[in-house]
C-alpha atoms as a PDB file:
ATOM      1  CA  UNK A   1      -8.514  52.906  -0.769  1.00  0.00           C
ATOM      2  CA  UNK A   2      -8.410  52.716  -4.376  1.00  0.00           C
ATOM      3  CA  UNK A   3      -8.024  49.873  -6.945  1.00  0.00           C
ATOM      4  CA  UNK A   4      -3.995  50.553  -7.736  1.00  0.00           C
ATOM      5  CA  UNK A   5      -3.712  50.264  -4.048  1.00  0.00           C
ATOM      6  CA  UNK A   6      -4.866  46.739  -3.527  1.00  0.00           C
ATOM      7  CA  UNK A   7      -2.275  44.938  -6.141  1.00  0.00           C
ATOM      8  CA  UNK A   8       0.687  47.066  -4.193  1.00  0.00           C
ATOM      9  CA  UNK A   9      -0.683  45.335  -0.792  1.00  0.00           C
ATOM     10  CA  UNK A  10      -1.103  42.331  -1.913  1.00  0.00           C
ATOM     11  CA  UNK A  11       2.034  42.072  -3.143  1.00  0.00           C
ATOM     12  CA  UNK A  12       3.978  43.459  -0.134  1.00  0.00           C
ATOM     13  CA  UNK A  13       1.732  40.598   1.976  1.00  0.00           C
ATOM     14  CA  UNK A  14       2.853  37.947  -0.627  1.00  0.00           C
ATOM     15  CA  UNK A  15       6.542  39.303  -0.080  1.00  0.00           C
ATOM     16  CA  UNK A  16       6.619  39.379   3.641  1.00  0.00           C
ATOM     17  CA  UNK A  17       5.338  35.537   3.727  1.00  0.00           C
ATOM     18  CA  UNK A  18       8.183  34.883   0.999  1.00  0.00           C
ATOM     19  CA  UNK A  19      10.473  36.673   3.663  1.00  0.00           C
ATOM     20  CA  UNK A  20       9.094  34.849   6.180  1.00  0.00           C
ATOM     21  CA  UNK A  21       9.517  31.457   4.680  1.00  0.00           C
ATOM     22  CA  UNK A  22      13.511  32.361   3.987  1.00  0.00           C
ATOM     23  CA  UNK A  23      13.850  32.764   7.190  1.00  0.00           C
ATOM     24  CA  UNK A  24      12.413  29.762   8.498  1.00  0.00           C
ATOM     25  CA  UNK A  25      14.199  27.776   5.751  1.00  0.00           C
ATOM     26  CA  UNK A  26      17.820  29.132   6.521  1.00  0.00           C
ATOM     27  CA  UNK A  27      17.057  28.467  10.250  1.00  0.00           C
ATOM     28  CA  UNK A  28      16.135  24.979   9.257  1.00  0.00           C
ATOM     29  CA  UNK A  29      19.358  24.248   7.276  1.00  0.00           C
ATOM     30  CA  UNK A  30      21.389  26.148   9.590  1.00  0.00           C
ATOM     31  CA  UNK A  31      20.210  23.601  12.307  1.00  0.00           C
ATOM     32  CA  UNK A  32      20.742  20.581  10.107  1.00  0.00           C
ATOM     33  CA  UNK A  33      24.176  22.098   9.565  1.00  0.00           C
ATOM     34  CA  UNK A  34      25.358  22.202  12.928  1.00  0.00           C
ATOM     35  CA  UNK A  35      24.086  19.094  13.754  1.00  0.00           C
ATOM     36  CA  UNK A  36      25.560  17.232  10.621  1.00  0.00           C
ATOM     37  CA  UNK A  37      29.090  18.782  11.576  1.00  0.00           C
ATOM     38  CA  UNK A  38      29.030  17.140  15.172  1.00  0.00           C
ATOM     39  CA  UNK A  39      27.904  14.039  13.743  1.00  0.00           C
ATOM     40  CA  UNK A  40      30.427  13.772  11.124  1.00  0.00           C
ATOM     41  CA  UNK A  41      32.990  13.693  13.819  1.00  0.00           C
ATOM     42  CA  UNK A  42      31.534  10.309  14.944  1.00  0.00           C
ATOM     43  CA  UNK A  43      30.249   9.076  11.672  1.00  0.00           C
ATOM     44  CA  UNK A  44      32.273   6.029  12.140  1.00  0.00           C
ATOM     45  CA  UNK A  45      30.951   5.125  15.054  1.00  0.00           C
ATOM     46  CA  UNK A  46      27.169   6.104  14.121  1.00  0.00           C
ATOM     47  CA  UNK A  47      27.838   3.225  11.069  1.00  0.00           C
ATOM     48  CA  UNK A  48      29.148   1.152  13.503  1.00  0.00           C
ATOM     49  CA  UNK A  49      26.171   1.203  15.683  1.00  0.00           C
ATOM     50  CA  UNK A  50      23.946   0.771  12.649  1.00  0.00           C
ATOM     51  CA  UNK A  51      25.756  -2.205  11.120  1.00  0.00           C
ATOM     52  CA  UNK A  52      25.809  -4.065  14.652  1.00  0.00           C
ATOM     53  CA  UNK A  53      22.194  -5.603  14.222  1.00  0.00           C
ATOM     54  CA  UNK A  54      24.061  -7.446  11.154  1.00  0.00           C
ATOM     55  CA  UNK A  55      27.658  -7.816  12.149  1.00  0.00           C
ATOM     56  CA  UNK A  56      26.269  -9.598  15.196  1.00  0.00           C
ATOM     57  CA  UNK A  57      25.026 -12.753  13.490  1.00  0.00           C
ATOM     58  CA  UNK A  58      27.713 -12.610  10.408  1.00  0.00           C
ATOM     59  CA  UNK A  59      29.954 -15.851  11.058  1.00  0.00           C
ATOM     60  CA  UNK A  60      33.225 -15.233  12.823  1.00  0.00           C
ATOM     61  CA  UNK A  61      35.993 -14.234  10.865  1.00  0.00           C
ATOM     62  CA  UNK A  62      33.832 -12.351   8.277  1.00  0.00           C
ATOM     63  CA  UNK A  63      32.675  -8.071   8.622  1.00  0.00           C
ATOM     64  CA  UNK A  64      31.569  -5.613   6.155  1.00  0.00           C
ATOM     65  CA  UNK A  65      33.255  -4.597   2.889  1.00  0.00           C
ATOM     66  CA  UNK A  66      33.886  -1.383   0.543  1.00  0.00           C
ATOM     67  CA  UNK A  67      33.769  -1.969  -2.780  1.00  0.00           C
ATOM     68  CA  UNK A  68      34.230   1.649  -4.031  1.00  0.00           C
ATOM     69  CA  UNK A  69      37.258   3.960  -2.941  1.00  0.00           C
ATOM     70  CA  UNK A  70      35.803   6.395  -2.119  1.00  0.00           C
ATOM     71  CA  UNK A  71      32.867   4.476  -0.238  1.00  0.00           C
ATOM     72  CA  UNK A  72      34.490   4.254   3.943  1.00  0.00           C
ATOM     73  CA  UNK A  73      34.492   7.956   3.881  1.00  0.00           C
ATOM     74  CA  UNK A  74      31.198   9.214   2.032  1.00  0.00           C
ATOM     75  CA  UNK A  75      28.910   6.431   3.437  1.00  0.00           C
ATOM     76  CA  UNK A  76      29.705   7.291   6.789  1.00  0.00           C
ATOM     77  CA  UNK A  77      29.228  10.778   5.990  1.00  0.00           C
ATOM     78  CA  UNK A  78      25.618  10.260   4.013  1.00  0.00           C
ATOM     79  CA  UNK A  79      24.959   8.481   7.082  1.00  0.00           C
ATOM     80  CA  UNK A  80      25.597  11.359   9.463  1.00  0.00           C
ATOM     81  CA  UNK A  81      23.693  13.699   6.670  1.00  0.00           C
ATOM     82  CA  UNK A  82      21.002  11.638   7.174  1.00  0.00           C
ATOM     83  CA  UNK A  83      20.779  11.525  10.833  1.00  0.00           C
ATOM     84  CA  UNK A  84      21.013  14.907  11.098  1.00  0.00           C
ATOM     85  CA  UNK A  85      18.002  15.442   9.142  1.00  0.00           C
ATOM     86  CA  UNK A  86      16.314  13.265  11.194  1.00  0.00           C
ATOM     87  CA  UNK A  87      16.949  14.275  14.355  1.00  0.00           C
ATOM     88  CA  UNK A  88      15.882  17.934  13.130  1.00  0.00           C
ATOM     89  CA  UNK A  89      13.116  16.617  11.895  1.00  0.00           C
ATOM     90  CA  UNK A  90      10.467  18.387  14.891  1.00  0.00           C
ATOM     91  CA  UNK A  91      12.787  21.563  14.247  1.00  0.00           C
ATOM     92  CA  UNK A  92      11.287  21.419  11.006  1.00  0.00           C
ATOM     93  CA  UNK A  93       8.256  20.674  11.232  1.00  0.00           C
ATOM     94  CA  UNK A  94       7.868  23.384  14.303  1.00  0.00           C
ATOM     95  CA  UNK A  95       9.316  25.826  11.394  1.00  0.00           C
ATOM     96  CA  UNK A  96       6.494  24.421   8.990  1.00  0.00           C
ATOM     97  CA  UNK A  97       3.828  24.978  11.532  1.00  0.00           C
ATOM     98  CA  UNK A  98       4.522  28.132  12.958  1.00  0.00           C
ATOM     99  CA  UNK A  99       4.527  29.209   9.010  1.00  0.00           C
ATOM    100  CA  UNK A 100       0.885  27.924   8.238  1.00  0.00           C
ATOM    101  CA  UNK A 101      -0.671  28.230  11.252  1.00  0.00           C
ATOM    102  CA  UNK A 102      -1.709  31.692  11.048  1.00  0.00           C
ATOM    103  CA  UNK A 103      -4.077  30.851   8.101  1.00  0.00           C
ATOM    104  CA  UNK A 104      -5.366  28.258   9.471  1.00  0.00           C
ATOM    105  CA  UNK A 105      -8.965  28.041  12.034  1.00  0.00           C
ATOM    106  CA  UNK A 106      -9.341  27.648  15.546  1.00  0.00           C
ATOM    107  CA  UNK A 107     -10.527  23.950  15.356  1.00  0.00           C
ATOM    108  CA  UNK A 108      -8.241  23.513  12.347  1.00  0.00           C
ATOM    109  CA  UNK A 109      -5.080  24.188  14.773  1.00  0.00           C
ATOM    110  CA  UNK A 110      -6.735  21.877  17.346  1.00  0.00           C
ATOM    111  CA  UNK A 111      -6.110  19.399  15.062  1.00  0.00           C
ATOM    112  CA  UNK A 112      -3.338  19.693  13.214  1.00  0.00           C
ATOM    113  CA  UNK A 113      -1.201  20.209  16.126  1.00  0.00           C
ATOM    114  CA  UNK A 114      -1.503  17.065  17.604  1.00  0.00           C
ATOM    115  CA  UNK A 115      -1.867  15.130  14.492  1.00  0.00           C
ATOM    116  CA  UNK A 116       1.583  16.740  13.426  1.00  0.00           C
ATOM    117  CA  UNK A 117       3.207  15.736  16.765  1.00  0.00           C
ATOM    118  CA  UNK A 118       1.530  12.455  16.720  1.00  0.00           C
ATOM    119  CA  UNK A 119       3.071  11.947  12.595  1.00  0.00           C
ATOM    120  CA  UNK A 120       6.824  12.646  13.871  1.00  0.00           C
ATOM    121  CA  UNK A 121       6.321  10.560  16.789  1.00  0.00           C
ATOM    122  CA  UNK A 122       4.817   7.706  14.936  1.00  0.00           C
ATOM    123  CA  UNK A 123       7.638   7.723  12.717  1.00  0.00           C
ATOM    124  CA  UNK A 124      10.332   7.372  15.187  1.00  0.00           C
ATOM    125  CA  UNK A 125       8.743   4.467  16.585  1.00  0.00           C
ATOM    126  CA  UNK A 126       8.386   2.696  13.109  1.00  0.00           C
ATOM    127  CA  UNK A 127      12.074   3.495  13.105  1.00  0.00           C
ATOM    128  CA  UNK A 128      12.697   2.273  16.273  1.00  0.00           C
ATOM    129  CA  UNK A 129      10.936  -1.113  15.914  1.00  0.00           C
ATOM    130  CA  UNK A 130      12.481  -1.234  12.834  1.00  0.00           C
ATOM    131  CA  UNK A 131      16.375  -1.290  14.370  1.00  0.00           C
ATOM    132  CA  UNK A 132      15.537  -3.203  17.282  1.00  0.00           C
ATOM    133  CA  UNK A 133      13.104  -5.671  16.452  1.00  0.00           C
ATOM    134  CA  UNK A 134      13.172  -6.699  12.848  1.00  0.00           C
ATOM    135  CA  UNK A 135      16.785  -6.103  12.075  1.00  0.00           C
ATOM    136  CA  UNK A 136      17.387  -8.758  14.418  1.00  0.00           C
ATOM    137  CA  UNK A 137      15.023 -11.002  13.092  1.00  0.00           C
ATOM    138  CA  UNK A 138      15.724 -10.509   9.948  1.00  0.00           C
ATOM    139  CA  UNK A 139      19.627 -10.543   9.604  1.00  0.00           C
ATOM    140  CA  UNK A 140      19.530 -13.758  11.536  1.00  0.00           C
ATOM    141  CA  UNK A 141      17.201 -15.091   9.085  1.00  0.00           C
ATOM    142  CA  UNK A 142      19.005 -14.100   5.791  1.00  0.00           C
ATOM    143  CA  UNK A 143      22.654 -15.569   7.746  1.00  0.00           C
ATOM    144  CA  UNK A 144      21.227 -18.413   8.041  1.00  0.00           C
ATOM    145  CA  UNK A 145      19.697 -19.690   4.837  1.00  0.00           C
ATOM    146  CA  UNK A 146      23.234 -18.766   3.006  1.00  0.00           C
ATOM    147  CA  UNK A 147      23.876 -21.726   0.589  1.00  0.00           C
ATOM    148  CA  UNK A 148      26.521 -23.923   1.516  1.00  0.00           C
ATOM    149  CA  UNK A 149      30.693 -22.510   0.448  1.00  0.00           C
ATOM    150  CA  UNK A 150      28.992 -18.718   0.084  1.00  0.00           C
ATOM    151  CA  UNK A 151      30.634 -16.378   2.916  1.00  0.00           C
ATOM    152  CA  UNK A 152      28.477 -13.526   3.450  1.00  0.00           C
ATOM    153  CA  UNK A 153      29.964 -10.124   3.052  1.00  0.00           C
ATOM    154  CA  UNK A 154      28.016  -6.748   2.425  1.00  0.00           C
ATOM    155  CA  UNK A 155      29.100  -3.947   0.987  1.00  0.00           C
ATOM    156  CA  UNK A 156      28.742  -1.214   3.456  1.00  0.00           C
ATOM    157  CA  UNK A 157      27.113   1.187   0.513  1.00  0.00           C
ATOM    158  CA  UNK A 158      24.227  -1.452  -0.399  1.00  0.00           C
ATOM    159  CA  UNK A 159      23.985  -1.948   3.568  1.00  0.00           C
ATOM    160  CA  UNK A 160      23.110   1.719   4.300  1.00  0.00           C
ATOM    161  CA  UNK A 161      20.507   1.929   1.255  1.00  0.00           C
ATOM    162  CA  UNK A 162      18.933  -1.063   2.572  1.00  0.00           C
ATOM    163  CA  UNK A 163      18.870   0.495   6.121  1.00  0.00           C
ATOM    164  CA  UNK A 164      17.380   3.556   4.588  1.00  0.00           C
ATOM    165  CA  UNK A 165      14.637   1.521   2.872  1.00  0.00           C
ATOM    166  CA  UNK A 166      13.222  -0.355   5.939  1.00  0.00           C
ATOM    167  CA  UNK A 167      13.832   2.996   8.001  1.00  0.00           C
ATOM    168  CA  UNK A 168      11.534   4.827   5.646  1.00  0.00           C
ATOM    169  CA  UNK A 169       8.938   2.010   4.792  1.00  0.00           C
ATOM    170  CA  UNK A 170       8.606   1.267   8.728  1.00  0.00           C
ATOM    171  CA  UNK A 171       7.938   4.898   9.363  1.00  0.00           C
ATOM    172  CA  UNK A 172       5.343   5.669   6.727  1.00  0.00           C
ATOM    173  CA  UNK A 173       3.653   1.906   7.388  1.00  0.00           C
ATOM    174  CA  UNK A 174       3.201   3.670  11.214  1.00  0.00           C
ATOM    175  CA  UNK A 175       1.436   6.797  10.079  1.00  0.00           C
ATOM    176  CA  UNK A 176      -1.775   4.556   9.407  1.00  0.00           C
ATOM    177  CA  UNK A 177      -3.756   6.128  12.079  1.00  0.00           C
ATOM    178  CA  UNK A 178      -2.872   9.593  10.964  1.00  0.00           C
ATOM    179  CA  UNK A 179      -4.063   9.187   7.402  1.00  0.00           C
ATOM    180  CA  UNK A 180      -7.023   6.732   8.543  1.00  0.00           C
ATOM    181  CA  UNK A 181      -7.578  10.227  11.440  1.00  0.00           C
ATOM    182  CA  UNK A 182      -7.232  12.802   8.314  1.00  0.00           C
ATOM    183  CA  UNK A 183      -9.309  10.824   5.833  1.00  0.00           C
ATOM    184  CA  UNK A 184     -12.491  10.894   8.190  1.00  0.00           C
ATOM    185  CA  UNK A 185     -11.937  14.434   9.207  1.00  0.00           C
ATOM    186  CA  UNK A 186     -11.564  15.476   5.795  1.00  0.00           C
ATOM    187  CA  UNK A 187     -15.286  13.976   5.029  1.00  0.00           C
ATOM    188  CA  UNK A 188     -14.089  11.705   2.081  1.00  0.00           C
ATOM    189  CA  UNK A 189     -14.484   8.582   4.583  1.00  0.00           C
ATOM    190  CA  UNK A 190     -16.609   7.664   7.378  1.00  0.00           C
ATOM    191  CA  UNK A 191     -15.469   5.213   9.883  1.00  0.00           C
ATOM    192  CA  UNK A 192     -17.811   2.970   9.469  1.00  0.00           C
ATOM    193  CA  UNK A 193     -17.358   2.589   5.960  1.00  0.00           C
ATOM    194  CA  UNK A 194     -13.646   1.534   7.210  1.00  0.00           C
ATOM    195  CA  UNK A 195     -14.912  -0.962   9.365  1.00  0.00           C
ATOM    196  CA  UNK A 196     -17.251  -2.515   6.371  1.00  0.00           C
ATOM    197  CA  UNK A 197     -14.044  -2.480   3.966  1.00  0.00           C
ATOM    198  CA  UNK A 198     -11.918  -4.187   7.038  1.00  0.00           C
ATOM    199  CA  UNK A 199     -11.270  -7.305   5.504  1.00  0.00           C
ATOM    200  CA  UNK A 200      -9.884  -5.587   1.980  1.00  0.00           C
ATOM    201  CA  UNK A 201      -8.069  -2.917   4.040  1.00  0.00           C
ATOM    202  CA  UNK A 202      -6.022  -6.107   5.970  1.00  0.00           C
ATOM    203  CA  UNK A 203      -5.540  -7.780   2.481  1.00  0.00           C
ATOM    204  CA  UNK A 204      -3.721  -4.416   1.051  1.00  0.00           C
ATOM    205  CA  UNK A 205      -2.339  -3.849   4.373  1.00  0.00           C
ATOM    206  CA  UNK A 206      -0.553  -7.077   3.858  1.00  0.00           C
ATOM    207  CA  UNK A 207      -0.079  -6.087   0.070  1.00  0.00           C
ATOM    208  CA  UNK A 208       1.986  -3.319   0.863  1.00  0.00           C
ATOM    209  CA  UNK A 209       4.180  -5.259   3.431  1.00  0.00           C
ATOM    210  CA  UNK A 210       5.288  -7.792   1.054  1.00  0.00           C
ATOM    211  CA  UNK A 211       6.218  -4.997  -1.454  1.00  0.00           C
ATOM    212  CA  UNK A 212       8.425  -2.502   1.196  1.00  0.00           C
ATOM    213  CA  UNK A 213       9.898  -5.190   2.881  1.00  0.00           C
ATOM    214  CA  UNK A 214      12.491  -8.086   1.094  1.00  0.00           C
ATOM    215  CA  UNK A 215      11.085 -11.267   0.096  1.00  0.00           C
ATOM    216  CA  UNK A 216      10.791 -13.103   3.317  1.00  0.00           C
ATOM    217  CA  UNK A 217       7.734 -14.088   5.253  1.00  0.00           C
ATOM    218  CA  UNK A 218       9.395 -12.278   8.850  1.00  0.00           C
ATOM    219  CA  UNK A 219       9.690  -9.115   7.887  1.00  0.00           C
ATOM    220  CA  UNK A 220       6.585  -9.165   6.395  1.00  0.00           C
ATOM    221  CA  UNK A 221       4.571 -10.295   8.849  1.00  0.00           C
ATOM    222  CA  UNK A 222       6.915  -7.430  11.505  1.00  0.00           C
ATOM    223  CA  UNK A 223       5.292  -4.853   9.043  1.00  0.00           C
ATOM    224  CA  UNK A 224       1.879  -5.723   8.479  1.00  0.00           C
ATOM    225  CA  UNK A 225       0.949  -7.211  11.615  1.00  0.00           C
ATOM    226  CA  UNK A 226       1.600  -3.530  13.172  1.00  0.00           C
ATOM    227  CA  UNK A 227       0.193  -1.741  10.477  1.00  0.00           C
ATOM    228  CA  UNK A 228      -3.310  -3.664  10.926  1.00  0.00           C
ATOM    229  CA  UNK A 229      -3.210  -2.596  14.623  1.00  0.00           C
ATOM    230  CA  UNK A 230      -2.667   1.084  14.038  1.00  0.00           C
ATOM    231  CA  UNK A 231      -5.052   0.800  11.630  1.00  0.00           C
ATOM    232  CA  UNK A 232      -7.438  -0.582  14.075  1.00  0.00           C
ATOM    233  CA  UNK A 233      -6.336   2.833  16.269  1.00  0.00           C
ATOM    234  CA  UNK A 234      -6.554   5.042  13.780  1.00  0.00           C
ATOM    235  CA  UNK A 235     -10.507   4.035  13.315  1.00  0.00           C
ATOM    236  CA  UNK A 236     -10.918   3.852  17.151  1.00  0.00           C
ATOM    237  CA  UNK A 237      -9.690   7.844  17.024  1.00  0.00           C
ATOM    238  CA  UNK A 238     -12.039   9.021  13.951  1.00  0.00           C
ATOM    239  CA  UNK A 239     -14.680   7.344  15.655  1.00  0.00           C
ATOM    240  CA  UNK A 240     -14.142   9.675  18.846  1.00  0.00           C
ATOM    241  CA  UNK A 241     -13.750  12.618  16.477  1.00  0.00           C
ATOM    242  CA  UNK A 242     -16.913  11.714  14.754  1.00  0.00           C
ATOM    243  CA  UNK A 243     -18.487  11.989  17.886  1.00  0.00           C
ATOM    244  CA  UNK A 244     -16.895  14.959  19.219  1.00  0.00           C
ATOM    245  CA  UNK A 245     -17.974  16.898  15.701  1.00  0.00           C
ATOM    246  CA  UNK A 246     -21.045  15.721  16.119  1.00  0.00           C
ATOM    247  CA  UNK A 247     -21.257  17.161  19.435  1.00  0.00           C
ATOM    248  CA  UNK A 248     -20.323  20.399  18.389  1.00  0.00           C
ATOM    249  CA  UNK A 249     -22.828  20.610  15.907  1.00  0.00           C
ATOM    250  CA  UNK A 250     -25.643  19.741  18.408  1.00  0.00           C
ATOM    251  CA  UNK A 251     -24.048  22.507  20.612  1.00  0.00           C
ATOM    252  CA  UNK A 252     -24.012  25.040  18.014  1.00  0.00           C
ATOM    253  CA  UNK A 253     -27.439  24.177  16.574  1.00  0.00           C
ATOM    254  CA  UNK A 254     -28.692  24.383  20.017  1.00  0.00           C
ATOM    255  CA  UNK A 255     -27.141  28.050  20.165  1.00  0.00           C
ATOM    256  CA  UNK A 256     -28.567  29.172  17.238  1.00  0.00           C
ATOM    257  CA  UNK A 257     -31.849  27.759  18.037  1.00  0.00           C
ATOM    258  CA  UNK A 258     -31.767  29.882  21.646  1.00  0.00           C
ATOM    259  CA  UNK A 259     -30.213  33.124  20.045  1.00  0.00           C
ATOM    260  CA  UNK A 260     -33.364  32.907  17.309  1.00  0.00           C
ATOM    261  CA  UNK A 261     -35.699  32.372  20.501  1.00  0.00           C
ATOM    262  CA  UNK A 262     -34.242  35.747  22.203  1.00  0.00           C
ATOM    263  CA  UNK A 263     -34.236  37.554  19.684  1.00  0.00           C
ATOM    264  CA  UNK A 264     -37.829  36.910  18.708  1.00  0.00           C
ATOM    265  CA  UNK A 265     -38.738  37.272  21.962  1.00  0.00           C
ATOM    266  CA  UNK A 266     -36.524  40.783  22.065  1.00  0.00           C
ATOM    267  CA  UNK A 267     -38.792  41.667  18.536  1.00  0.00           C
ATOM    268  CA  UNK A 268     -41.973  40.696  20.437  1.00  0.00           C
ATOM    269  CA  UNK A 269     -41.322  42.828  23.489  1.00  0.00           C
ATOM    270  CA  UNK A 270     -40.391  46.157  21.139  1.00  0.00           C
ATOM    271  CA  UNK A 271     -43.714  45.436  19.177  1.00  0.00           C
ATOM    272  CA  UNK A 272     -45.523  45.530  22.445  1.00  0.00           C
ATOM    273  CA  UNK A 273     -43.870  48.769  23.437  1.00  0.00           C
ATOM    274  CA  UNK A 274     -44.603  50.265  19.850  1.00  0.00           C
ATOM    275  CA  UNK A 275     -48.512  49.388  20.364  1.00  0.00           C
END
């Protein structure tokens, strides 16, 4: 092979991945596509269901207002744009992993694969606790301390970006064990240097819930209060994968070790034979 034929492979490799990715990207936005045009049919209804954790404690007499226009037709359909991204999400991350697994190693996919499922299933929860047990808590909190002669009514807009907020800071706040798995793995922490920095770790922990969640002591506490206990599970995993890497090592070492012993026992024998 000569040198001008490298460059010309290369660059049909690069373009093939570039290909590649296309592909995967138009299948991706293809499926958010369908799925946003069933869910526009119903995007009434899907705002419905998401305003009910409010609506329910609002006093009698009172609902939900649009300020804007234009806003009871394009909220309900950001909502439904939304939603469908979320519900596609383990379409695309299946599209993202099937792109970068190929470079990856054997023990590399070992992990990534679960941690990947594990990400996209801790984030639905966070979004899950999020709609059934704060939203409760805390729209029956903020009806209630309403001064006296002030009817609450909220716009349905500043409603679904304040949805969108908790949503998102509940699902990140429930990846904890993920990054806490990835940052041992990755070498640049051990787990017991987590466990030493424990009490700082709780006091940020608690940091960061008082700054994603509105100024009130009960959602706070909702967000932190989890977020110290995955913590807690995230250093109860890296500790097992500690171990199990450690493991490996001793297993390998000890293979080395034995193939060194054969083979100078292999050199040994063919001396003897030469003499």
């Amino acid at each position: 092979m000569t040198n001008s034929q490298i460059p010309e492979d290369d660059s049909l490799t690069f373009l093939s991945h570039l290909i590649e990715l296309r592909d995967r990207l138009l299948r991706i936005v293809l499926l958010i596509a369908i799925v946003f045009g069933v869910l526009a049919l119903v995007s009434n209804d899907l705002y419905a269901m998401l305003a009910k954790p409010l609506l329910v404690y609002m006093p009698k007499g009172t609902g939900m207002i649009a300020t804007q226009v234009t806003s009871s037709f394009f909220v309900p359909m950001k909502l439904a744009l939304v939603a469908s991204v979320f519900i596609s999400m383990p379409y695309i991350l299946y599209h993202l992993w099937a792109f970068v697994a190929p470079a990856l190693y054997a023990h590399e996919k070992r992990l990534v694969l679960p941690l990947l499922i594990g990400s996209i299933t801790l984030f639905y929860c966070g979004v899950l606790f999020a709609y059934f047990v704060v939203f409760p808590l805390m729209f029956e909190f903020f009806t209630t301390t309403a001064p006296e002669g002030v009817e609450m009514m909220t716009d349905i807009s500043s409603y679904l970006d304040f949805v969108l907020t908790i949503f998102f800071a509940f699902g990140i706040a429930f990846e904890v064990p993920i990054a806490t798995i990835l940052l041992v793995w990755m070498g640049i922490i051990t787990p017991d240097s987590l466990a030493d920095k424990r009490p700082y770790i709780v006091v940020a922990i608690f940091i960061v819930g008082a700054i994603l969640t509105p100024p009130d002591i009960v959602s706070q506490t909702l967000l932190s209060v989890p977020m110290w206990i995955l913590f807690e599970a995230g250093l109860l995993f890296s500790r097992a994968i500690v171990k199990r890497k450690e493991h490996e090592a001793g297993d390998l070492a000890e293979s080395e070790s034995l193939d060194e012993t054969l083979d100078r026992y292999e050199n040994d024998e063919k001396s003897v034979s030469n003499k």
